[in-house]
C-alpha atoms as a PDB file:
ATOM      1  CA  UNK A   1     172.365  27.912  91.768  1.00  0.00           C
ATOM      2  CA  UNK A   2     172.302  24.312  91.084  1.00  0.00           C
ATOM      3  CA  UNK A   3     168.676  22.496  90.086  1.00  0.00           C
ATOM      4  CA  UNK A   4     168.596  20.544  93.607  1.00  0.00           C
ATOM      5  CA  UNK A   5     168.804  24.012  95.391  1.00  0.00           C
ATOM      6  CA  UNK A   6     166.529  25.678  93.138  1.00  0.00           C
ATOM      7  CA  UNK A   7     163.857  22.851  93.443  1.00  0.00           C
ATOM      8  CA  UNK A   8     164.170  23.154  97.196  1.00  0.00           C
ATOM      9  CA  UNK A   9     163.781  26.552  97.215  1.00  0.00           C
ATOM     10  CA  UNK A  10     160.329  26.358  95.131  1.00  0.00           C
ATOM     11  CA  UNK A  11     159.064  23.119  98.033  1.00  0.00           C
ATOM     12  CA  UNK A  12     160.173  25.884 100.867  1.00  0.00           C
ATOM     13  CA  UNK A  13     157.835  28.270  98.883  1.00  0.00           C
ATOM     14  CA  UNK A  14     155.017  26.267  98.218  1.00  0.00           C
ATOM     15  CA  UNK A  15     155.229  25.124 101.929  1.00  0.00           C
ATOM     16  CA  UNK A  16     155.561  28.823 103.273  1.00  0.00           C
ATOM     17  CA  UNK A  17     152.351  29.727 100.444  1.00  0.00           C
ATOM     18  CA  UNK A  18     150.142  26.863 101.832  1.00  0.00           C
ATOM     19  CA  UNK A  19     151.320  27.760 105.629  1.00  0.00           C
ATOM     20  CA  UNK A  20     150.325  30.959 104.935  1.00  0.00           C
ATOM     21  CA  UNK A  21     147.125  29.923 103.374  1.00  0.00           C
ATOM     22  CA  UNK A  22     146.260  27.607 106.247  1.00  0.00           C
ATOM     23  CA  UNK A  23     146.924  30.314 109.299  1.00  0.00           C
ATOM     24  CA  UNK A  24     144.591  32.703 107.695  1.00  0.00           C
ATOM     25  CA  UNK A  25     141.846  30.276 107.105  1.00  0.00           C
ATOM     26  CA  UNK A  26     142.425  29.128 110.341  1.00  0.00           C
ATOM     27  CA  UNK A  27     142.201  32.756 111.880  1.00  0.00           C
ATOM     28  CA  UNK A  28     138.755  33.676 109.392  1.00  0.00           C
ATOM     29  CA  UNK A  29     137.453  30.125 110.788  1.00  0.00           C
ATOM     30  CA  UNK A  30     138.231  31.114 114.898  1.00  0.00           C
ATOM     31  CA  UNK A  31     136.480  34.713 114.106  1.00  0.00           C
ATOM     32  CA  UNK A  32     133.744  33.251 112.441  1.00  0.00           C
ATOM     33  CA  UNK A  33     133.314  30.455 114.948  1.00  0.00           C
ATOM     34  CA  UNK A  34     133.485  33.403 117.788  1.00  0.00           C
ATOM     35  CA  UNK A  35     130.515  35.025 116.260  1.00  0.00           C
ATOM     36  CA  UNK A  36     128.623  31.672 115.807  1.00  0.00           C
ATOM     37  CA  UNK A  37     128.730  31.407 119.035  1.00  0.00           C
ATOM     38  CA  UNK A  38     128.079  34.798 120.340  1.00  0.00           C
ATOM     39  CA  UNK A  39     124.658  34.470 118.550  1.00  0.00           C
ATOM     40  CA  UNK A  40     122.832  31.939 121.016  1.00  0.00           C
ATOM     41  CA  UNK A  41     125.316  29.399 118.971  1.00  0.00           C
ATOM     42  CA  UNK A  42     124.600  30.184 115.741  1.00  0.00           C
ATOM     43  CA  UNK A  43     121.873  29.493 113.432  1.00  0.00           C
ATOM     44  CA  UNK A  44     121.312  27.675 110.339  1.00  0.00           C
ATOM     45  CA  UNK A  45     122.911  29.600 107.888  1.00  0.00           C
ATOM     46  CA  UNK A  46     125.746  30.805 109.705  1.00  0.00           C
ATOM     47  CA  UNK A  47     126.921  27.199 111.003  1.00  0.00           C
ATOM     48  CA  UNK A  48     126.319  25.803 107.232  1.00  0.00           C
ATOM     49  CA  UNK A  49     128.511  28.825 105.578  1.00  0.00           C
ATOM     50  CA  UNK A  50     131.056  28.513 109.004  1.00  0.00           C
ATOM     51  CA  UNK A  51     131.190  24.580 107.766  1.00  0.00           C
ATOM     52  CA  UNK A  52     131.444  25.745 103.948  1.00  0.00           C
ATOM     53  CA  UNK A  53     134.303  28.188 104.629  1.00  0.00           C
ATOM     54  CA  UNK A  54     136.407  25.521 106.566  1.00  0.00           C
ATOM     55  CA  UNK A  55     136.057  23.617 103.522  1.00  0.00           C
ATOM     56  CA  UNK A  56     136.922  25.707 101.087  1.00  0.00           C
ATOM     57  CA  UNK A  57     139.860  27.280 103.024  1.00  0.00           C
ATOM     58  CA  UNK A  58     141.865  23.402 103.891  1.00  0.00           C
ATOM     59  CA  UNK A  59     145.030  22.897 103.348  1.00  0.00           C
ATOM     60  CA  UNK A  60     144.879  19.978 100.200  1.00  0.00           C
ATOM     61  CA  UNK A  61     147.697  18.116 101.452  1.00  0.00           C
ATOM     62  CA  UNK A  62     146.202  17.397 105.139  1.00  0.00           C
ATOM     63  CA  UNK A  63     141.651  17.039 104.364  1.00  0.00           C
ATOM     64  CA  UNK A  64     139.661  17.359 106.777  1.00  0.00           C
ATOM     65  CA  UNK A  65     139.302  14.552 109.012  1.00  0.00           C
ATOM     66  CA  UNK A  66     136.381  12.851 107.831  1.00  0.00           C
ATOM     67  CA  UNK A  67     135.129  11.737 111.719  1.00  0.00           C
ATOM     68  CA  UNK A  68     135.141  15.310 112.230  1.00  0.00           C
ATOM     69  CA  UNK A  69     133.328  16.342 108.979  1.00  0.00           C
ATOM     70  CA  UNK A  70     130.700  13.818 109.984  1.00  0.00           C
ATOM     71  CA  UNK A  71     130.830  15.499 113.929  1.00  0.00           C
ATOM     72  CA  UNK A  72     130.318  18.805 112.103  1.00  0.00           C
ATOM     73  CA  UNK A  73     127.482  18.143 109.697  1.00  0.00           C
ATOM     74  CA  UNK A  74     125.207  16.437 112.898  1.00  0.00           C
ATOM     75  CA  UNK A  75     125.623  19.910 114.473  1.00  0.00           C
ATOM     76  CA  UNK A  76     124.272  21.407 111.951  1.00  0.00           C
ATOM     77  CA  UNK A  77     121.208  18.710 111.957  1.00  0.00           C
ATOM     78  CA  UNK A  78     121.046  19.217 115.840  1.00  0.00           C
ATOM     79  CA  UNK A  79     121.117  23.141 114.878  1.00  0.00           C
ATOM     80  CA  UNK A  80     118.621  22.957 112.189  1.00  0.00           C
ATOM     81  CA  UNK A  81     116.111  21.379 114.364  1.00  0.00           C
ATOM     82  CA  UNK A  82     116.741  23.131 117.366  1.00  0.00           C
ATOM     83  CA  UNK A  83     115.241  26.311 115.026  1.00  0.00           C
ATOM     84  CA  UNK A  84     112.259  24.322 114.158  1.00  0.00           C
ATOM     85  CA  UNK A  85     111.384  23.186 117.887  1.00  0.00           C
ATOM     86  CA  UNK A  86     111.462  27.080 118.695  1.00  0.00           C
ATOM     87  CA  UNK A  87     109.565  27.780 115.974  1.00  0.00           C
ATOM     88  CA  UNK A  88     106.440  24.782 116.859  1.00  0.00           C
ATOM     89  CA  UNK A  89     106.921  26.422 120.594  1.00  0.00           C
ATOM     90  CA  UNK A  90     106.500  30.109 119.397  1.00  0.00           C
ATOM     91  CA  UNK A  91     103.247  28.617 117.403  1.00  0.00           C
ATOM     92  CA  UNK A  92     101.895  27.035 120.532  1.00  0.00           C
ATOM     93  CA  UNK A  93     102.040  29.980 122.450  1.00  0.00           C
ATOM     94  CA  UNK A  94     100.352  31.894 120.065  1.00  0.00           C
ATOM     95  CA  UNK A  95      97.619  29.547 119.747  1.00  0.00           C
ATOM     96  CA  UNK A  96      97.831  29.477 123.917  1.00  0.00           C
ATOM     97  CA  UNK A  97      97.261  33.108 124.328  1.00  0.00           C
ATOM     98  CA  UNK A  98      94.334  33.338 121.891  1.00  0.00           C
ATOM     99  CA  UNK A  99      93.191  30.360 123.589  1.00  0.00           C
ATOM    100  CA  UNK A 100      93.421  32.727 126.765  1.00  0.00           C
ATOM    101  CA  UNK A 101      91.572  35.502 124.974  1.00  0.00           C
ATOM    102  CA  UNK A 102      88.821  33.879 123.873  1.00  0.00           C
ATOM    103  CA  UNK A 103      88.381  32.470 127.451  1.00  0.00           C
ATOM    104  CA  UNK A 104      88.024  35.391 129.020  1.00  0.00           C
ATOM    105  CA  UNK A 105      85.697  36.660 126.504  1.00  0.00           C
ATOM    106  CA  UNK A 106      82.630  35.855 129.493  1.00  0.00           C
ATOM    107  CA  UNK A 107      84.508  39.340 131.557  1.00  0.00           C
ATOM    108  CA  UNK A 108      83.377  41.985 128.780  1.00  0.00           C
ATOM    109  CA  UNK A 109      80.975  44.207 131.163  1.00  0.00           C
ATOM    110  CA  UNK A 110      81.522  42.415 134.198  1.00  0.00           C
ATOM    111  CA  UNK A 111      82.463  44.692 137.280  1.00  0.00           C
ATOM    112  CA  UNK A 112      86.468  43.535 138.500  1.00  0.00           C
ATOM    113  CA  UNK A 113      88.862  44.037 141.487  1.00  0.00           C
ATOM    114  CA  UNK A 114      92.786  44.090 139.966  1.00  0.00           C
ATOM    115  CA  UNK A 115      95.835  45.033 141.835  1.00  0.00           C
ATOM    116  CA  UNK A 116      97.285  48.026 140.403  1.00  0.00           C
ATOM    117  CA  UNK A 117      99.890  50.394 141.269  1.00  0.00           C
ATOM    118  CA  UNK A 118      98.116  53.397 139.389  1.00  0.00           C
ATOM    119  CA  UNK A 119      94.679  54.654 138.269  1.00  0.00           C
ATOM    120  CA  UNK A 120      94.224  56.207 134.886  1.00  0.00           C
ATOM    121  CA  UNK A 121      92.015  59.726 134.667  1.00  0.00           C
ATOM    122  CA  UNK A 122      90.355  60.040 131.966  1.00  0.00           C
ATOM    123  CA  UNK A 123      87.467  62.752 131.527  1.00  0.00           C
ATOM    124  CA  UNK A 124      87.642  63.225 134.815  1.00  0.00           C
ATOM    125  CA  UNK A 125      86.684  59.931 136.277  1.00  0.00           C
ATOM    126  CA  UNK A 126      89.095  57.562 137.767  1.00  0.00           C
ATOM    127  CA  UNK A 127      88.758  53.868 138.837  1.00  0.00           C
ATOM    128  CA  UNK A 128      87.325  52.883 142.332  1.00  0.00           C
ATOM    129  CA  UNK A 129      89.618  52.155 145.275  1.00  0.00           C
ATOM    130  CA  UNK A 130      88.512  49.862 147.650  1.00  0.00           C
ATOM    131  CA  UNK A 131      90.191  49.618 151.182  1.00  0.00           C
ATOM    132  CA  UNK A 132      90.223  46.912 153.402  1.00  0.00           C
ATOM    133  CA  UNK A 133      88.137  46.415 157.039  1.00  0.00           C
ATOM    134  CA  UNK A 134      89.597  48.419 159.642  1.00  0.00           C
ATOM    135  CA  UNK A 135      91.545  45.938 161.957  1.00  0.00           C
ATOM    136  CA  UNK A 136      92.794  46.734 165.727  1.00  0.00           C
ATOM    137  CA  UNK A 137      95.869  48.622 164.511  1.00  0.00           C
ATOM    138  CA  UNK A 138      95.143  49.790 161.450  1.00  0.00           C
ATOM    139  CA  UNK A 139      91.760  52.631 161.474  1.00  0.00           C
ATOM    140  CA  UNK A 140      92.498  54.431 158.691  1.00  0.00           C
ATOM    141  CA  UNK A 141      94.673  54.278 155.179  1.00  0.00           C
ATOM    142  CA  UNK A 142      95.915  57.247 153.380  1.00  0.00           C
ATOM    143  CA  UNK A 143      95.513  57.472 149.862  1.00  0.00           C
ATOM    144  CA  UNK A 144      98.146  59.385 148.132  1.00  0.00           C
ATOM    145  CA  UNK A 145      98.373  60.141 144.189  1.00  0.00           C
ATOM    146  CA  UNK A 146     101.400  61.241 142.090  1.00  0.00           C
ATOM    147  CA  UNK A 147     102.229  62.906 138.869  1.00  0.00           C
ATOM    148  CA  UNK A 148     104.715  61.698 136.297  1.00  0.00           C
ATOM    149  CA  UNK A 149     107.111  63.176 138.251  1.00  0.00           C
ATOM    150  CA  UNK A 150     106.084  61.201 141.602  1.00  0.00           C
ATOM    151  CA  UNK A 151     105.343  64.636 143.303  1.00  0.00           C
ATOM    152  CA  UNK A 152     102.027  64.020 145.434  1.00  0.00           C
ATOM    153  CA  UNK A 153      98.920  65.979 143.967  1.00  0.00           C
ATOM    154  CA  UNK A 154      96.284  64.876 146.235  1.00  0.00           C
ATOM    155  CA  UNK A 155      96.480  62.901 149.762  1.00  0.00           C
ATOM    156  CA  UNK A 156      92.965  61.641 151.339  1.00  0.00           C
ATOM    157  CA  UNK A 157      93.036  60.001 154.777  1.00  0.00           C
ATOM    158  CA  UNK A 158      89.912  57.271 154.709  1.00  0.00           C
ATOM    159  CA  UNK A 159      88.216  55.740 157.838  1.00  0.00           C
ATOM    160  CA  UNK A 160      88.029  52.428 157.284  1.00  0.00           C
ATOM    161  CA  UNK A 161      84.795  50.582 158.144  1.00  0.00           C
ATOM    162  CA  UNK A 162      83.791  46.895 159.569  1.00  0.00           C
ATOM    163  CA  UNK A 163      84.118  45.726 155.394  1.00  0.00           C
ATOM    164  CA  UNK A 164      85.459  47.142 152.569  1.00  0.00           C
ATOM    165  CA  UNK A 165      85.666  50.682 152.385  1.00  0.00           C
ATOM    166  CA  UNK A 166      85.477  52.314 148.310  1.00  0.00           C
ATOM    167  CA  UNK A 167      87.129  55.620 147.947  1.00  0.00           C
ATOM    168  CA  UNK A 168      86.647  57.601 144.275  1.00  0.00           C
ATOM    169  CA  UNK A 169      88.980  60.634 142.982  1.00  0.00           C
ATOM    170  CA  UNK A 170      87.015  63.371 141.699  1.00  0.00           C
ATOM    171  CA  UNK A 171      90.465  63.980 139.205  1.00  0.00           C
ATOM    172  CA  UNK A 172      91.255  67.234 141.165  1.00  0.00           C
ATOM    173  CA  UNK A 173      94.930  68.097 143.336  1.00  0.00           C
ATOM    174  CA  UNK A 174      94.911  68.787 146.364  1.00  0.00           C
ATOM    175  CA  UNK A 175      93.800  72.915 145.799  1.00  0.00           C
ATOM    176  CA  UNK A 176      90.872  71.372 144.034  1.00  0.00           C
ATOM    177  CA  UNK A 177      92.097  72.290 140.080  1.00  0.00           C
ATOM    178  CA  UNK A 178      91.065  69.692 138.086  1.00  0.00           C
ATOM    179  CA  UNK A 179      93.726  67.771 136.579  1.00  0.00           C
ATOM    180  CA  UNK A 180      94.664  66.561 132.369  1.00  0.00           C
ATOM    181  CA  UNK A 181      93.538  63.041 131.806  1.00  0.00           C
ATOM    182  CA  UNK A 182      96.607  60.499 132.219  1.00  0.00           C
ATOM    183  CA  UNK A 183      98.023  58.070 134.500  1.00  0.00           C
ATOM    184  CA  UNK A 184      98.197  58.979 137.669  1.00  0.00           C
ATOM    185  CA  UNK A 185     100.593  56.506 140.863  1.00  0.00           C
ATOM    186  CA  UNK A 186      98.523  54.932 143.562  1.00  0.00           C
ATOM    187  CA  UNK A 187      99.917  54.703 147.004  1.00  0.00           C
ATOM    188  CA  UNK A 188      98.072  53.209 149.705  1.00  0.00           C
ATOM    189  CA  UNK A 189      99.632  52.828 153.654  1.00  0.00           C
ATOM    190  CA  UNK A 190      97.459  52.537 156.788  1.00  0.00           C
ATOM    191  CA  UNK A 191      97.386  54.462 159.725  1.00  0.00           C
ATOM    192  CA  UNK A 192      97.233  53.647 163.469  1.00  0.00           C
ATOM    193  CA  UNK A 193      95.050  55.027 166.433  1.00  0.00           C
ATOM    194  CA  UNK A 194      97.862  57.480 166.828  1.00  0.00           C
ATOM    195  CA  UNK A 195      98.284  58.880 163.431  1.00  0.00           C
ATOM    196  CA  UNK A 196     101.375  56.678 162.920  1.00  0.00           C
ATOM    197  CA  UNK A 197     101.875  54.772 159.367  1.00  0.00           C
ATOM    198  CA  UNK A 198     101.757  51.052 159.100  1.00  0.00           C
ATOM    199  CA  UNK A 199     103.297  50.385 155.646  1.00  0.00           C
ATOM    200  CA  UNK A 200     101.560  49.757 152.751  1.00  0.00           C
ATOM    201  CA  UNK A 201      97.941  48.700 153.133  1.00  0.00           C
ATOM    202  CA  UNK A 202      96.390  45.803 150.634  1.00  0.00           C
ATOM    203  CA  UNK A 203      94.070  47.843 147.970  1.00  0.00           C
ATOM    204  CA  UNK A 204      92.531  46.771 144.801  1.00  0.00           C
ATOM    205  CA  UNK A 205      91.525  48.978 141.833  1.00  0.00           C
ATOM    206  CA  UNK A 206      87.659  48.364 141.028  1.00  0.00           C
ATOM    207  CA  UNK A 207      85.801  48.912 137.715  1.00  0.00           C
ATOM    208  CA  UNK A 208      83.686  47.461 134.717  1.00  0.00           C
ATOM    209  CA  UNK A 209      85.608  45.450 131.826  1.00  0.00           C
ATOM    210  CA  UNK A 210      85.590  47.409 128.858  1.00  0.00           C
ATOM    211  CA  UNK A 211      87.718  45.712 126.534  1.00  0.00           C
ATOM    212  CA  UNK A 212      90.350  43.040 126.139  1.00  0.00           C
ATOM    213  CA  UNK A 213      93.501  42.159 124.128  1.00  0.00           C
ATOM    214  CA  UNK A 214      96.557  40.348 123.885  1.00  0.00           C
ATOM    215  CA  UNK A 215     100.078  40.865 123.593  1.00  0.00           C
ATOM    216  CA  UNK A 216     103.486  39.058 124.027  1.00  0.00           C
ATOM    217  CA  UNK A 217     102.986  39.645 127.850  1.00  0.00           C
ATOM    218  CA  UNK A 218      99.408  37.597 127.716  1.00  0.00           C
ATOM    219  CA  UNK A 219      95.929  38.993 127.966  1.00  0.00           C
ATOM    220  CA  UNK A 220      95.031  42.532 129.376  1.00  0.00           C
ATOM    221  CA  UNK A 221      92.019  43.750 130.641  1.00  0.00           C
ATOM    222  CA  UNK A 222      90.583  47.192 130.075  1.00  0.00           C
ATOM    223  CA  UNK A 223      89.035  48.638 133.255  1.00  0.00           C
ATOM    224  CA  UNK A 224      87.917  51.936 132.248  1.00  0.00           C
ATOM    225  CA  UNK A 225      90.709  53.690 130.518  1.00  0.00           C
ATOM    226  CA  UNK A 226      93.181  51.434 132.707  1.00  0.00           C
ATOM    227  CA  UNK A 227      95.070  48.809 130.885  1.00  0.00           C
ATOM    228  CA  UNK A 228      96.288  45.686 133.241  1.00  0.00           C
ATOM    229  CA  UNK A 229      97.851  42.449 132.944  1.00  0.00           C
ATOM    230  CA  UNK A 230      95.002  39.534 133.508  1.00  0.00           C
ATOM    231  CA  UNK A 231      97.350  38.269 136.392  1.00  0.00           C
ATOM    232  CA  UNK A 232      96.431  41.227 138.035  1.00  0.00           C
ATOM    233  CA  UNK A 233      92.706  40.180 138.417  1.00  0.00           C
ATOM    234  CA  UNK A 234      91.590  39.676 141.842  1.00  0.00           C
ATOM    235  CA  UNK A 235      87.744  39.478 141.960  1.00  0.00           C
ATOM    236  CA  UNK A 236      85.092  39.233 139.107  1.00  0.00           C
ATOM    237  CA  UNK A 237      81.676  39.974 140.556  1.00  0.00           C
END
């Protein structure tokens, strides 16, 4: 083998090596670029050690292109303080919600009205349910109450009155056994001069303020042993 064939051989390896060496960073950079951007576009560190990589991994005879290097690194400046704006927000909101808390500090023993979908038994006493004024159609609302497993264990029919009509559970089913303190659903519908149903009749769960905290969904309000959202809150008397 003469010296010019032998030195071309050794350029045709060196090219095939550095191919080589280019496809696979090239395929670690795609994967790693793929799971940037499957986490809400990646964060800090994984951009800066994506960038790294890419570095370290180029092929020496063709650099990086140094417009692109420049495109790459004010990413990772507009990534960098993309993290700190969600940060100052996620500060804000705390401060909002104790701001919240402390606002509705005035509640504590007041007697409220909240929408619920559920009243909570607990020693056997319930929250209040207060009906609304009987109307032409509507004379009467039936008040049904369900386990866990949404089986009915007690169903009242209530005449409704000129104003607001209150209706308490005594915690007993239906064959008047007194039932284990939990949550029980709330299902209110009216019902015609004819004994027909009229859908689901406005309600509201009454009761005295006992407590109040906060959590990621906002403030909640302890009526009784019931636990509700402070959106819920439809009169404070």
């Amino acid at each position: 083998m003469t010296t010019a064939t032998t030195a071309a051989a050794a350029t045709t390896a060196r090219t095939s090596t550095a191919s080589t060496s280019t496809t696979s960073a090239n395929a670690a950079t795609s994967s790693a670029a793929a799971s940037a951007a499957r986490s809400l576009g990646g964060d800090m560190q994984t951009f800066l050690k994506l960038l790294t990589t890419q570095l370290r991994n180029q092929d020496p005879t063709q650099p990086m292109d140094p417009n692109q290097l420049t495109q790459q690194l004010a990413q990772f400046a507009g990534v960098e303080q993309q993290i700190a704006t969600n940060q100052h927000m996620e500060s804000l909101l705390t401060l909002q919600r104790t701001s919240a808390l402390v606002a509705a500090t005035p509640m504590m023993g007041r007697e409220v009205e909240v929408a619920s979908d559920h009243l909570q038994l607990s020693n056997g006493t319930a929250q209040e349910v207060r009906l609304p004024a009987a109307t032409s159609t509507v004379t009467r609302a039936r008040v049904a109450l369900t386990d866990s497993t949404g089986a009915v264990i007690r169903d009242a029919v209530v005449q409704l009155g000129a104003g607001t009509t209150s209706w308490s559970w005594d915690g007993k089913n239906a064959q008047g056994r007194a039932l284990a303190d939990g949550r029980y659903g709330l299902t209110v519908t009216g019902v015609d001069t004819t004994g027909g149903s009229t859908g689901t009749l406005s309600a509201v769960v009454a009761g005295t303020v006992t407590g109040m905290s906060q959590d990621r969904d906002g403030v909640q309000l302890a009526v009784g042993a019931l636990t509700t959202g402070f959106d819920t809150l439809r009169r404070v008397r």
